[in-house]
C-alpha atoms as a PDB file:
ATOM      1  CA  UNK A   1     -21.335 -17.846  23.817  1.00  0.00           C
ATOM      2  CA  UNK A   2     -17.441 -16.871  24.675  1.00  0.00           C
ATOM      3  CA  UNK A   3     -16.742 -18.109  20.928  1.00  0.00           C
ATOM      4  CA  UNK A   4     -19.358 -15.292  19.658  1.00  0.00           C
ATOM      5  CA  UNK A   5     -17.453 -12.652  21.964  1.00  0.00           C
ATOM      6  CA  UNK A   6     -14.156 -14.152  20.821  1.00  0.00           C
ATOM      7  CA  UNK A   7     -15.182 -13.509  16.664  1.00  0.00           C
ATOM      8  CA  UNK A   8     -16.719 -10.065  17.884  1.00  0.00           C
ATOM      9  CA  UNK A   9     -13.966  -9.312  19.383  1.00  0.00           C
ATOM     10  CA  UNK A  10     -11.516  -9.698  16.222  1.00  0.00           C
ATOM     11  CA  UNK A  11     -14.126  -8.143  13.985  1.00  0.00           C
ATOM     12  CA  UNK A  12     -13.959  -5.222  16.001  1.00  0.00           C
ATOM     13  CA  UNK A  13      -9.953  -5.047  15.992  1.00  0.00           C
ATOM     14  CA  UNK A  14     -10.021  -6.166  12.380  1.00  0.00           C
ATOM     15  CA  UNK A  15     -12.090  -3.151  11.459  1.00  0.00           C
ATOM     16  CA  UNK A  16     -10.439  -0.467  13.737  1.00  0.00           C
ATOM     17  CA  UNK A  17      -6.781  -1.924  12.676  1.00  0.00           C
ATOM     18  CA  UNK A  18      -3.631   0.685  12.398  1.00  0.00           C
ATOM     19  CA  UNK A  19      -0.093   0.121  11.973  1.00  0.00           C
ATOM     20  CA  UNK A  20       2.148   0.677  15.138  1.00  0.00           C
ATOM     21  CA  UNK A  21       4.095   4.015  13.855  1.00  0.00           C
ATOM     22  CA  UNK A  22       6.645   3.879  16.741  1.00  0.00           C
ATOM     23  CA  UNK A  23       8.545   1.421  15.549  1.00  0.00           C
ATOM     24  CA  UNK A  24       9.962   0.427  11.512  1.00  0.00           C
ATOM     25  CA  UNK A  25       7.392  -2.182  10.081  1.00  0.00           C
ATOM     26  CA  UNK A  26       8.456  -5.905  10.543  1.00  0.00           C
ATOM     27  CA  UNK A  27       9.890  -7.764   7.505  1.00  0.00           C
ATOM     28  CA  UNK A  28       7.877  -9.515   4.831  1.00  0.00           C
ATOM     29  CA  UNK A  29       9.368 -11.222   1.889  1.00  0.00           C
ATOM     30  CA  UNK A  30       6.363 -11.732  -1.083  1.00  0.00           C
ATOM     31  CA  UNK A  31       7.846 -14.351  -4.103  1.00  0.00           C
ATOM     32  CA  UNK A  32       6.539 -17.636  -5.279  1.00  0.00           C
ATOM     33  CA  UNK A  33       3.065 -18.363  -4.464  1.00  0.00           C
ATOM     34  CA  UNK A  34       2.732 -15.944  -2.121  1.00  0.00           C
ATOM     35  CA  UNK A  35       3.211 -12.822  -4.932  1.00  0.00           C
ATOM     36  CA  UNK A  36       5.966 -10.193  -5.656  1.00  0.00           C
ATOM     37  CA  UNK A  37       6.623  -7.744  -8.274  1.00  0.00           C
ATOM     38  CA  UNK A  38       4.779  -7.653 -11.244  1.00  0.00           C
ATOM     39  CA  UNK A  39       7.504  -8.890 -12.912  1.00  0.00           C
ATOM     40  CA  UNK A  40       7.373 -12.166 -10.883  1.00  0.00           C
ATOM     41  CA  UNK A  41      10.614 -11.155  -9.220  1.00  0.00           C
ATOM     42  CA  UNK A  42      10.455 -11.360  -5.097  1.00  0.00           C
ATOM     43  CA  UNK A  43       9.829  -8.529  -2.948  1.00  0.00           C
ATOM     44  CA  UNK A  44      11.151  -7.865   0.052  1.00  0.00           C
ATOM     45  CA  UNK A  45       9.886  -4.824   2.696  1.00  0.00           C
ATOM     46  CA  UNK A  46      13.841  -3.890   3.126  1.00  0.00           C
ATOM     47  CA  UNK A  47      13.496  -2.455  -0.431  1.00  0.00           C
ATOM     48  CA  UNK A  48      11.463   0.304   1.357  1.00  0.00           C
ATOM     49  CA  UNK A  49      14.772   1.307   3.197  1.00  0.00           C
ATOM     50  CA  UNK A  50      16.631   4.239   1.959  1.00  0.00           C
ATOM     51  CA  UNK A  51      13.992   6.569   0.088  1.00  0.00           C
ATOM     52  CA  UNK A  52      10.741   8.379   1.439  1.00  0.00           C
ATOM     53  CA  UNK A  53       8.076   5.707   0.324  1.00  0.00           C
ATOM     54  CA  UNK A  54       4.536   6.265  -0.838  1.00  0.00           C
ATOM     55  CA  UNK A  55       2.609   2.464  -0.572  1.00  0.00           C
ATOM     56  CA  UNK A  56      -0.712   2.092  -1.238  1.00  0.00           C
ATOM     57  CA  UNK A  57      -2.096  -1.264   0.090  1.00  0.00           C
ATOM     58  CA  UNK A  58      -5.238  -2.086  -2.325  1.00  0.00           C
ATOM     59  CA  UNK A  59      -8.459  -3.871  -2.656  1.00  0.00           C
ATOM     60  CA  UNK A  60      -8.584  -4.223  -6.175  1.00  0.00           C
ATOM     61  CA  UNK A  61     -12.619  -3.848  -5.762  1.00  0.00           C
ATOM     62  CA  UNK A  62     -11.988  -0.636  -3.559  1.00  0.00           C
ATOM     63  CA  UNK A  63     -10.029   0.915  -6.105  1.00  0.00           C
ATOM     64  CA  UNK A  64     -12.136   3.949  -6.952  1.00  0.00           C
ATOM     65  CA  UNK A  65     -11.629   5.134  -3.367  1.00  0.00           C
ATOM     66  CA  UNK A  66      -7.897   6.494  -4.984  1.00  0.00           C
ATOM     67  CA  UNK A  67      -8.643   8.197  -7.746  1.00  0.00           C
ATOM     68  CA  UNK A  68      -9.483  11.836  -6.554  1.00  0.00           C
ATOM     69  CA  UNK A  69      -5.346  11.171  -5.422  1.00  0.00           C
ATOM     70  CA  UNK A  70      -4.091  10.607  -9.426  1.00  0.00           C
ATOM     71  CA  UNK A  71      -3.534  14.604 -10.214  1.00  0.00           C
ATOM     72  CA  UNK A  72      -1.412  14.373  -6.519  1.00  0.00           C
ATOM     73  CA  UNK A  73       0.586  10.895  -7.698  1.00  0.00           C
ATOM     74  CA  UNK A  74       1.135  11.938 -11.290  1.00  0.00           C
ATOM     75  CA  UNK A  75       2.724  15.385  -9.683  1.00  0.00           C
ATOM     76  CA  UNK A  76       5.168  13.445  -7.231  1.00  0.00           C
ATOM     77  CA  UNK A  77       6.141  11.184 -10.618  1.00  0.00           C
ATOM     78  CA  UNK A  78       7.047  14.609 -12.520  1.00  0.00           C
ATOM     79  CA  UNK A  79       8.659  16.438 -10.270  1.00  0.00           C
ATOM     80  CA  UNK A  80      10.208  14.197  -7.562  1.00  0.00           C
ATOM     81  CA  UNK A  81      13.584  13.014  -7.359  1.00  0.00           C
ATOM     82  CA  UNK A  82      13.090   8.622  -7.723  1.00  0.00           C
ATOM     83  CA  UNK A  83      16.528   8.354  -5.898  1.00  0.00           C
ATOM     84  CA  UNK A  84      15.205   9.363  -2.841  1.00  0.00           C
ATOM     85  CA  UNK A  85      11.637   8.506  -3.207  1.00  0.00           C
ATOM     86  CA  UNK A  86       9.287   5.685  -4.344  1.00  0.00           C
ATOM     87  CA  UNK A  87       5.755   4.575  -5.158  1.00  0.00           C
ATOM     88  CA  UNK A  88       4.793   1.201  -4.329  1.00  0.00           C
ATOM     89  CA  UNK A  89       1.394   0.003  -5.281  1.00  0.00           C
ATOM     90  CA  UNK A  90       0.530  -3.370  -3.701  1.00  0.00           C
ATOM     91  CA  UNK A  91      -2.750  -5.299  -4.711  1.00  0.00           C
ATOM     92  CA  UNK A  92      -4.229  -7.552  -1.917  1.00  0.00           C
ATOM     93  CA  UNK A  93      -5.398 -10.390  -4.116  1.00  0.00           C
ATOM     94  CA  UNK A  94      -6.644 -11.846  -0.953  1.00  0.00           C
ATOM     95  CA  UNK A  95      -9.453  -9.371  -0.417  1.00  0.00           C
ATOM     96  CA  UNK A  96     -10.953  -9.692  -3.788  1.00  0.00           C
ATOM     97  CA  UNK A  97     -13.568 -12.087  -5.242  1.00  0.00           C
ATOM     98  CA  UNK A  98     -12.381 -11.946  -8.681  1.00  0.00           C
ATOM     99  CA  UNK A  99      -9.378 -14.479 -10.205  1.00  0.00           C
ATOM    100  CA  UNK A 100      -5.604 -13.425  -9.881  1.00  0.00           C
ATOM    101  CA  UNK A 101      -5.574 -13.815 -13.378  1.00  0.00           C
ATOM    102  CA  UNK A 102      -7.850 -11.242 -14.421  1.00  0.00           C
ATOM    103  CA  UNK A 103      -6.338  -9.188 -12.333  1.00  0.00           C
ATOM    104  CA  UNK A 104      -3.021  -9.409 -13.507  1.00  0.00           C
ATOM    105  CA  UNK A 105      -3.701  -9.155 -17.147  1.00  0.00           C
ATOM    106  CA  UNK A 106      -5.952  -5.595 -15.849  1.00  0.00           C
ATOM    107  CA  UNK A 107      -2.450  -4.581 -14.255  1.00  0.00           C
ATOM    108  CA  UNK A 108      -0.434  -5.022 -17.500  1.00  0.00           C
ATOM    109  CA  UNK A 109      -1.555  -1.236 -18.408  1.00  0.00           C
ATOM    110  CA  UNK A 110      -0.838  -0.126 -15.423  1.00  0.00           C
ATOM    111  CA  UNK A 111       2.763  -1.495 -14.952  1.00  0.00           C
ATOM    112  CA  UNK A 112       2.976  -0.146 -18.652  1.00  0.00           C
ATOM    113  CA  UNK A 113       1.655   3.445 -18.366  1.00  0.00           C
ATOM    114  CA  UNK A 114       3.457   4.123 -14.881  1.00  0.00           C
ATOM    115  CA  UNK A 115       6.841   2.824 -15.094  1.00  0.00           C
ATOM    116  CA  UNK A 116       8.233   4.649 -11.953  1.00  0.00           C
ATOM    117  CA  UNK A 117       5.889   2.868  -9.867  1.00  0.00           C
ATOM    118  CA  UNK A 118       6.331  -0.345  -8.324  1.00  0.00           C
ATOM    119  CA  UNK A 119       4.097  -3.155  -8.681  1.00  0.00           C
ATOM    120  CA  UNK A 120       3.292  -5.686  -6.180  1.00  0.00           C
ATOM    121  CA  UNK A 121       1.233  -8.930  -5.816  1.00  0.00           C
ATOM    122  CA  UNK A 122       0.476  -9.720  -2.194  1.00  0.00           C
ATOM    123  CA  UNK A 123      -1.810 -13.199  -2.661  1.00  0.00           C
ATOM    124  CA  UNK A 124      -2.690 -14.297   1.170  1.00  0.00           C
ATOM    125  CA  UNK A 125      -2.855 -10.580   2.149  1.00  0.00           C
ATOM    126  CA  UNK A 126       0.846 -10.533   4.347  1.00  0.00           C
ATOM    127  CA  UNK A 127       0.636  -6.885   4.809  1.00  0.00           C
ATOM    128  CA  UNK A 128      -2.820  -7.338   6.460  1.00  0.00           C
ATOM    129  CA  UNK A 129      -1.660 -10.329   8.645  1.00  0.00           C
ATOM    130  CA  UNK A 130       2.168  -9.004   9.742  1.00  0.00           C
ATOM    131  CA  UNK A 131       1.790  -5.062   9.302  1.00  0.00           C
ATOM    132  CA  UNK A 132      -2.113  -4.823  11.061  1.00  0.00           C
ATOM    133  CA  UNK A 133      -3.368  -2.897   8.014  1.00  0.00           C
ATOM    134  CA  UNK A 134      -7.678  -2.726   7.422  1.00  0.00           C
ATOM    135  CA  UNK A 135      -8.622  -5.904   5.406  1.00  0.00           C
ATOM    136  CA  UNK A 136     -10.618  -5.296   2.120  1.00  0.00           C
ATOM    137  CA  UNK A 137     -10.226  -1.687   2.447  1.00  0.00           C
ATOM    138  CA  UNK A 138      -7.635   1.480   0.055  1.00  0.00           C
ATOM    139  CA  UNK A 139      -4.918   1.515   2.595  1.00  0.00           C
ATOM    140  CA  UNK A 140      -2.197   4.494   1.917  1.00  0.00           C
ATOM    141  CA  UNK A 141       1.076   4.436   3.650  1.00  0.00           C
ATOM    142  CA  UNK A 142       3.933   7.564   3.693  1.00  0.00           C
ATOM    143  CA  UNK A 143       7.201   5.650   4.922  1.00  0.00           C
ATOM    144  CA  UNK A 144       9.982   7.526   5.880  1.00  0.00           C
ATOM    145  CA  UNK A 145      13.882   6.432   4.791  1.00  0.00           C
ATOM    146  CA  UNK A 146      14.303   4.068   8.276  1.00  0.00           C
ATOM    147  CA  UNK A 147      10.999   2.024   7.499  1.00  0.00           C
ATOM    148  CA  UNK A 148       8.705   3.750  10.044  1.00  0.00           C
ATOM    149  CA  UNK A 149       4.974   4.933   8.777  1.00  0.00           C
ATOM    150  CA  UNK A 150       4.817   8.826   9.438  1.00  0.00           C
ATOM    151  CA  UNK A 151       1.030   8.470   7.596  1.00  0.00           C
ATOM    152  CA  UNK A 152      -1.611   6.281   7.479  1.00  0.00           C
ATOM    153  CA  UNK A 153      -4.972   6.482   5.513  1.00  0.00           C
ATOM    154  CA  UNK A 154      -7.480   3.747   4.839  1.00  0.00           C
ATOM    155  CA  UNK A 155     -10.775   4.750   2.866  1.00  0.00           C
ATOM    156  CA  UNK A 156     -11.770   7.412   0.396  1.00  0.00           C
ATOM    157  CA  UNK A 157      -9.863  10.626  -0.030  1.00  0.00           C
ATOM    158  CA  UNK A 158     -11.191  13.954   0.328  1.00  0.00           C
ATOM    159  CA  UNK A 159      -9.446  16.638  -1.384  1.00  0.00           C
ATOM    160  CA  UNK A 160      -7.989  18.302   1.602  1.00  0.00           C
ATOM    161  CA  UNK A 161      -6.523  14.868   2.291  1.00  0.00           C
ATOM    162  CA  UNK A 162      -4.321  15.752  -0.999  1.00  0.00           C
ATOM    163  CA  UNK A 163      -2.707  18.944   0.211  1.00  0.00           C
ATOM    164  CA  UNK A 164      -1.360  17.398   3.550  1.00  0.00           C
ATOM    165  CA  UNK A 165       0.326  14.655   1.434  1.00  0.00           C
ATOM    166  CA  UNK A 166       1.270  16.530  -0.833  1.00  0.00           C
ATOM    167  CA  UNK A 167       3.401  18.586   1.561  1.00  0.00           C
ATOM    168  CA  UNK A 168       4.516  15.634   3.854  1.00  0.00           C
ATOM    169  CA  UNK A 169       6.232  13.740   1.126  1.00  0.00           C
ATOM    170  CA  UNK A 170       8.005  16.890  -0.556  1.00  0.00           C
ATOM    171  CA  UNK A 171       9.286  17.793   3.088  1.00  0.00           C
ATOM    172  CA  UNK A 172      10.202  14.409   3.638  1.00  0.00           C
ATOM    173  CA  UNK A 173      11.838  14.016   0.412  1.00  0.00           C
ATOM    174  CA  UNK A 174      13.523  17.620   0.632  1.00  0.00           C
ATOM    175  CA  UNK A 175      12.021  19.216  -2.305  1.00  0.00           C
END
């Protein structure tokens, strides 16, 4: 009995999980077997330091969920300044049923087609362990320059959703 209160209990923090804004996220370092960048080089969460940061935290099955945000993404890659901002796009290979490799080689055009976006391979799902974020779920992150979260959205967008972003990262970035 206390071990079926004990799992409900975790579902129900699991499911209702958010990011503690008052404070800069703790450190994670992804490389080896436990991902990185694309490019198989390590990342680190310092590289978020520095620059306004937009990270979106994905399911690669929950995918769909961003795409009413390209026309918003594709506008902050045209006419934002890449020194002072950055677009990270993390894949939670934990939270997906189908092979790393297929997902990788699916990436390729990706990594190809957006080249001002980072790429980022998170294989035991880190972020969703160390940073609290929703499990199998589109998680969108706004970081500001000292590493704190001044958004957070997990789910599908709605186009209001767009405009608020929209303004929060140009004010953030100063454009």
């Amino acid at each position: 009995m206390k071990k079926t209160f004990l799992l409900l209990g975790l579902t129900l923090i699991t499911l209702f999980a958010e990011v503690d804004t008052t404070k800069p996220l703790s450190s994670i370092v992804l490389q080896d077997d436990k991902g990185g960048k694309y490019s198989g080089e390590a990342w680190n969460s310092n590289m978020l330091l520095g620059k306004t940061t937009m990270l979106m935290y994905v399911d690669p099955d929950e995918r769909s969920k961003g795409e009413i945000f390209k026309p918003t993404i594709a506008g902050f890659e045209k006419d934002l300044d890449f020194s002072q901002f950055q677009i990270v796009v993390m894949i939670n290979l934990n939270a997906t049923w189908k092979p790393n490799a297929v997902i990788k080689k699916m990436m390729k055009s990706k990594v190809e087609e957006h080249p001002k976006r980072q790429y980022v391979l998170d294989v035991d799902g880190a972020l969703v362990k160390n940073w609290n974020l929703p499990d199998d779920e589109y998680n969108t992150l706004i970081i500001n320059k000292e590493g704190k979260i001044i958004y957070q959205h997990k789910g599908q967008w709605k186009e209001g959703e767009m405009k608020q972003v929209d303004q929060l990262v140009r004010q953030s970035v100063g454009h």
